[in-house]
Every structure is written in structure tokens, then in C-alpha cells.
Protein backbone atom coordinates (compact mmCIF):
# COMPACT_ATOMS: atom_id res chain seq x y z
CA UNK A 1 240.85 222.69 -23.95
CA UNK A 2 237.21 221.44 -25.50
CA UNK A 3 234.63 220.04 -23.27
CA UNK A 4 235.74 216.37 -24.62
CA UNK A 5 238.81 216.68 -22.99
CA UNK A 6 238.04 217.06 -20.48
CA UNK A 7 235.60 214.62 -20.43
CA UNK A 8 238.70 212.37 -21.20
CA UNK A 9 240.56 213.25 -18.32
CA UNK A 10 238.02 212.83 -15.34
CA UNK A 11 237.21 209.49 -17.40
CA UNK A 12 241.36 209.09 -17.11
CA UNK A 13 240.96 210.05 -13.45
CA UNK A 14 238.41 207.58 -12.75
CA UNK A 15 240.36 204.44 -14.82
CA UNK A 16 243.40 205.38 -12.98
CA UNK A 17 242.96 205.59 -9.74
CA UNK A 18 242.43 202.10 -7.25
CA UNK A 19 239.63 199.96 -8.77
CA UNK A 20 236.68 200.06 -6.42
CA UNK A 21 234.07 198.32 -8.87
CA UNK A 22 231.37 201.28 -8.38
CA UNK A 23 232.76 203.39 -11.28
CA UNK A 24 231.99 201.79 -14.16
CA UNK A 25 228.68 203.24 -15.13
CA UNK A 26 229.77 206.81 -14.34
CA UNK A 27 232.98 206.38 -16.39
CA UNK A 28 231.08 204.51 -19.42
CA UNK A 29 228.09 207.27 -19.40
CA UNK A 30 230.62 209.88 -19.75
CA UNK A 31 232.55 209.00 -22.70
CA UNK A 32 229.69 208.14 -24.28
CA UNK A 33 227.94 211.53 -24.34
CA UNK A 34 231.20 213.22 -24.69
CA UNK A 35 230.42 215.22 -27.69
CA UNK A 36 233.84 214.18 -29.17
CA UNK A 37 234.95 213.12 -33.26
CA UNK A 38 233.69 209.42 -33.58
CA UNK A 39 236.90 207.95 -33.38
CA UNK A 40 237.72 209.19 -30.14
CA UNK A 41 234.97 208.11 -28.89
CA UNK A 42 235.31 204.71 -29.71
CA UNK A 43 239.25 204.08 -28.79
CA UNK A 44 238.04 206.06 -25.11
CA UNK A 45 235.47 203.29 -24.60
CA UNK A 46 237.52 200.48 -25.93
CA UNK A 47 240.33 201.53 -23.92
CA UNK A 48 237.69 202.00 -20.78
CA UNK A 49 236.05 198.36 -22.01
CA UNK A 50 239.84 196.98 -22.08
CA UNK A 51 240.13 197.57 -18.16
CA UNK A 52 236.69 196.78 -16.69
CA UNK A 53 236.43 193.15 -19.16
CA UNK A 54 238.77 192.24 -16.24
CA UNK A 55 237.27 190.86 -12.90
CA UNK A 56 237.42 193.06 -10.48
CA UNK A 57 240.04 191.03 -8.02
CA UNK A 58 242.66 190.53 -10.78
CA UNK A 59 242.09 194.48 -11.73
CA UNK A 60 243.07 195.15 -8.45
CA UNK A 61 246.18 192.76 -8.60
CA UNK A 62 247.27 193.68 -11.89
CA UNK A 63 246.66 197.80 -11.02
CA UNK A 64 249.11 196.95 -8.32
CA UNK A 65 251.41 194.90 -10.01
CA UNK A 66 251.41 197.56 -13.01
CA UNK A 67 251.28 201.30 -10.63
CA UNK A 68 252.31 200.40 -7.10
CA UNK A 69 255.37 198.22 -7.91
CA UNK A 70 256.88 199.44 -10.99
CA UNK A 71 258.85 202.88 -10.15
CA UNK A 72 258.72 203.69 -13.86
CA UNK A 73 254.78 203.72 -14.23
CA UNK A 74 253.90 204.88 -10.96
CA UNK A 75 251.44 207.48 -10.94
CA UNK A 76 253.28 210.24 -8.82
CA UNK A 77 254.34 213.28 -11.33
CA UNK A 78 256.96 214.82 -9.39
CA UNK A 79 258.55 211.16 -8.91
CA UNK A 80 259.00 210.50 -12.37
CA UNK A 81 260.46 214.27 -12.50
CA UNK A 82 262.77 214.13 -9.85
CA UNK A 83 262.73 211.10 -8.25
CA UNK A 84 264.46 210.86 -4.82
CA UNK A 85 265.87 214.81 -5.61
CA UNK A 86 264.93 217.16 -2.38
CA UNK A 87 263.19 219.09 -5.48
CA UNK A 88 260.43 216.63 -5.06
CA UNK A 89 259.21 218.14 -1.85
CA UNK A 90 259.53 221.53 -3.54
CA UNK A 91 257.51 220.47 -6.45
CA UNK A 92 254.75 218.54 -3.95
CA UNK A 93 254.44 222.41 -1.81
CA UNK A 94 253.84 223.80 -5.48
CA UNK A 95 251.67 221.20 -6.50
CA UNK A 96 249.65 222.22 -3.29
CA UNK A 97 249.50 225.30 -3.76
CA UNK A 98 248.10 226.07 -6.95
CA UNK A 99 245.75 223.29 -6.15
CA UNK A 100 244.50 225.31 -2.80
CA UNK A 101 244.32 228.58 -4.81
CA UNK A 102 241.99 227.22 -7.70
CA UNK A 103 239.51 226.12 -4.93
CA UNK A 104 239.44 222.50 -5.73
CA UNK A 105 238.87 220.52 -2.82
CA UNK A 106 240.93 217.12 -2.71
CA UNK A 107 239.24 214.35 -0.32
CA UNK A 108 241.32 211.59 -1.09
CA UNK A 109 244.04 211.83 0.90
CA UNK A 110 246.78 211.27 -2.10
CA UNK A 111 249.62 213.20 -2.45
CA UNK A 112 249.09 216.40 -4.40
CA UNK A 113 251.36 215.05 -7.29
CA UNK A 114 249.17 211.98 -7.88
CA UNK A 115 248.45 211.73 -11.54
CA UNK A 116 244.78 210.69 -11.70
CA UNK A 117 243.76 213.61 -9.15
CA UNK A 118 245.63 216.01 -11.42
CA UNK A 119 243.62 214.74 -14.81
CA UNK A 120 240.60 215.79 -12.71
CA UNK A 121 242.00 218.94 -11.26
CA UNK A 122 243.13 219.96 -14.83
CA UNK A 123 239.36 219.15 -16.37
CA UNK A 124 237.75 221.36 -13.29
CA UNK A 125 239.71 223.70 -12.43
CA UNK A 126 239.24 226.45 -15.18
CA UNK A 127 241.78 229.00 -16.17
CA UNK A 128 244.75 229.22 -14.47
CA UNK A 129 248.51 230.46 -14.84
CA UNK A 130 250.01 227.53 -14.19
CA UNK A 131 247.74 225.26 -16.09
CA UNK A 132 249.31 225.13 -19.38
CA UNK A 133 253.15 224.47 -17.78
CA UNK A 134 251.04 221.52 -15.87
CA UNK A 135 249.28 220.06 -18.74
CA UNK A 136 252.53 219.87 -20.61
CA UNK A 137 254.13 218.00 -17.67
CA UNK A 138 251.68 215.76 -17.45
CA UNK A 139 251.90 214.77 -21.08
CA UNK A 140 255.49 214.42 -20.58
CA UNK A 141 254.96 211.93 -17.78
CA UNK A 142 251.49 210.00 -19.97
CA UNK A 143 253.87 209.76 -22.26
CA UNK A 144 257.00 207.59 -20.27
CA UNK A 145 254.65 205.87 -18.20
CA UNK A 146 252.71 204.61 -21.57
CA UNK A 147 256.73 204.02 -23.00
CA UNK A 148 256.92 201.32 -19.90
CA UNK A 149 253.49 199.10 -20.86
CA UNK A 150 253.36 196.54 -23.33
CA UNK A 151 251.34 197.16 -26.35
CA UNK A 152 248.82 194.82 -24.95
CA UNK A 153 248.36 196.35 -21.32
CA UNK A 154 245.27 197.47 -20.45
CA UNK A 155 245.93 200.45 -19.15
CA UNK A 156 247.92 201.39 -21.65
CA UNK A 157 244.98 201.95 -24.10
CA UNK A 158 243.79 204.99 -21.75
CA UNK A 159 247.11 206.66 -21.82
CA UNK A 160 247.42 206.38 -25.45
CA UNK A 161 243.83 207.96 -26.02
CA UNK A 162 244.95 210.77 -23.62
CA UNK A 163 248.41 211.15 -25.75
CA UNK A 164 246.26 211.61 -28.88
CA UNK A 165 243.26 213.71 -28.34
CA UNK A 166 244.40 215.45 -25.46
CA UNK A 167 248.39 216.35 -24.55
CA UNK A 168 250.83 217.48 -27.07
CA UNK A 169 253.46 214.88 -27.49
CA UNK A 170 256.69 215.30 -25.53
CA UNK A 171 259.90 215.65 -27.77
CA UNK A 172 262.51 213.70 -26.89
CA UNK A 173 265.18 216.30 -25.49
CA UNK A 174 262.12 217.17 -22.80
CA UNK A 175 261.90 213.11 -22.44
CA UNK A 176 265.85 212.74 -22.16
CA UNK A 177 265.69 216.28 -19.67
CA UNK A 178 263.32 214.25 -17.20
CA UNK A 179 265.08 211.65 -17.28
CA UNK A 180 268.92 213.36 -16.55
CA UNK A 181 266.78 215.31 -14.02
CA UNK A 182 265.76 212.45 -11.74
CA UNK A 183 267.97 211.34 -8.87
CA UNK A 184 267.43 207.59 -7.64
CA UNK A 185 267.50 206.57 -4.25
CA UNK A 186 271.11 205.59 -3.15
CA UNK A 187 270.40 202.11 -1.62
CA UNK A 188 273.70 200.48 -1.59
CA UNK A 189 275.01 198.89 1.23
CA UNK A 190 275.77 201.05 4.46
CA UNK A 191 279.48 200.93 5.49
CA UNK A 192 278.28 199.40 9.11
CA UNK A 193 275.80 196.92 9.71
CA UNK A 194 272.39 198.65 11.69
CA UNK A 195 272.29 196.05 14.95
CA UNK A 196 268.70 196.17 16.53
CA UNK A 197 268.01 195.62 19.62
């Protein structure tokens, strides 16, 4: 990877995860001395400009709204994977693993599949085996979460610039594999009614 990618994905990282309203410099210094091809400059800080135009309440409402609410764009990797599969908690112990053996030291608290701390653990982390399998996961998943956003969303913008300059594009048999792969959660009706007491 060049240094402007990753660049783009701790920017990614930053746009991604809750809005706090204390990033914005930080995010909007970085992409601008990226030393990246004009163009990908500008759509990053368009894309970046396109989410933090918004006041900061409805950012939070509409981040919400858009990641927390919506299975298909939430921003969980093994979810959109596997969904309620018992290989989810296989993939998570993976996850945590190689994140543990690079050294990187999470202090968020998220689960070690969440998206925006893997755009940062992928721009930090160096060389590692696994590194190329995960970066071509995680383009798999940019990719279907950016298929569920208008053409208009805000956040969209950022996944798009990631899909250019920085993942390979998924083809559609791995799209169609992801999706045949994931099991959802079985919540019809139980044959009993649960009485509380």
C-alpha cells in the first residue's frame, strides 16, 4: 500500500466511527497533506466536507439511522460475512488475534470486527500474513455497504473514495459468496408463548 492510503483509511476510520465533533481538524489536515494524485485528494475532502457540512446533532442521528439500524450497512465485517452463523464468533477470535499479535493496541472497546478500527489497524499495522486476505475482505464489505446508500448519502462519498484509490473491487461471484454465506437470525414466532412473571 502507498503512504496515501493509508492516509485514506485512518481518515475512513475517523469519518466512520460515532461523530464526536473534535475530529474534524485532524481528519481535514490529513487528507490534505496526503501526498496523493490531485483528484484523490479532492473527492477525499469533498467526501470528508459532505459529512461534517452537517450539524453535529443530525450527524449523530443520521450516523445512527444509516450504521446502527440498517443490518445491511452496519459496520461489523464478520456480520455482513456471516451474519447470525456460529462462524461469526470464530471469525471475531481470529479477528483478535491477529490484531493482538501485530501489537496494535485497541482502546475503544468495539468489537474486533468493527470496520472503522480495522481501516486504522490495516494503515498501522505494517506487514503482516494475514493483511492482504483482510484488505480484500474489507473491500468486499466497502463495497455492499456503499451498494445499500443512495447516491446522495453522505457517507457514501467516503466509501466510494476508499473503493477507488484504495481496495480492489469485489467481483460479483465473491459478492453473491458473502451473501449465500450469511445466515439470518431465525426470529419467527416461538411455538409457546414466554409468560413472565
Amino acid at each position: 500500500m502507498t503512504g496515501y492510503q493509508d492516509h485514506l483509511l485512518i481518515a475512513a476510520s475517523r469519518l466512520l466511527s460515532y461523530p464526536a465533533g473534535d475530529d474534524e481538524r485532524d481528519v481535514l489536515d490529513c487528507l490534505t497533506e496526503m501526498e496523493a494524485p490531485a483528484e484523490i485528494r479532492q473527492q477525499a475532502l469533498a467526501a470528508a466536507d459532505a459529512i461534517y457540512s452537517i450539524p453535529l446533532k443530525e450527524r449523530m442521528e443520521l450516523y445512527v439511522a444509516t450504521f446502527d439500524l440498517k443490518t445491511e450497512c452496519g459496520l461489523y465485517l464478520s456480520a455482513h460475512e456471516f451474519g447470525d452463523s456460529p462462524k461469526r464468533g470464530a471469525a471475531l477470535i481470529r479477528l483478535q488475534k491477529i490484531i493482538g499479535e501485530s501489537g496494535y493496541e485497541r482502546t475503544d472497546g468495539e468489537l474486533s470486527d468493527f470496520i472503522p478500527l480495522l481501516f486504522e489497524f490495516t494503515a498501522v499495522a505494517g506487514a503482516h500474513m494475514e493483511k492482504g486476505r483482510l484488505m480484500k475482505r474489507l473491500g468486499a464489505v466497502t463495497q455492499r455497504i456503499a451498494d445499500h446508500l443512495s447516491e446522495e448519502h453522505p457517507y457514501r462519498r467516503i466509501l466510494m473514495v476508499l473503493m477507488d484509490a484504495v481496495f480492489e473491487a469485489p467481483t460479483e461471484e465473491e459478492l453473491k459468496k458473502m451473501e449465500m454465506d450469511r445466515e439470518e437470525a431465525d426470529l419467527e414466532d416461538l411455538p409457546y408463548p414466554i409468560m413472565y412473571n
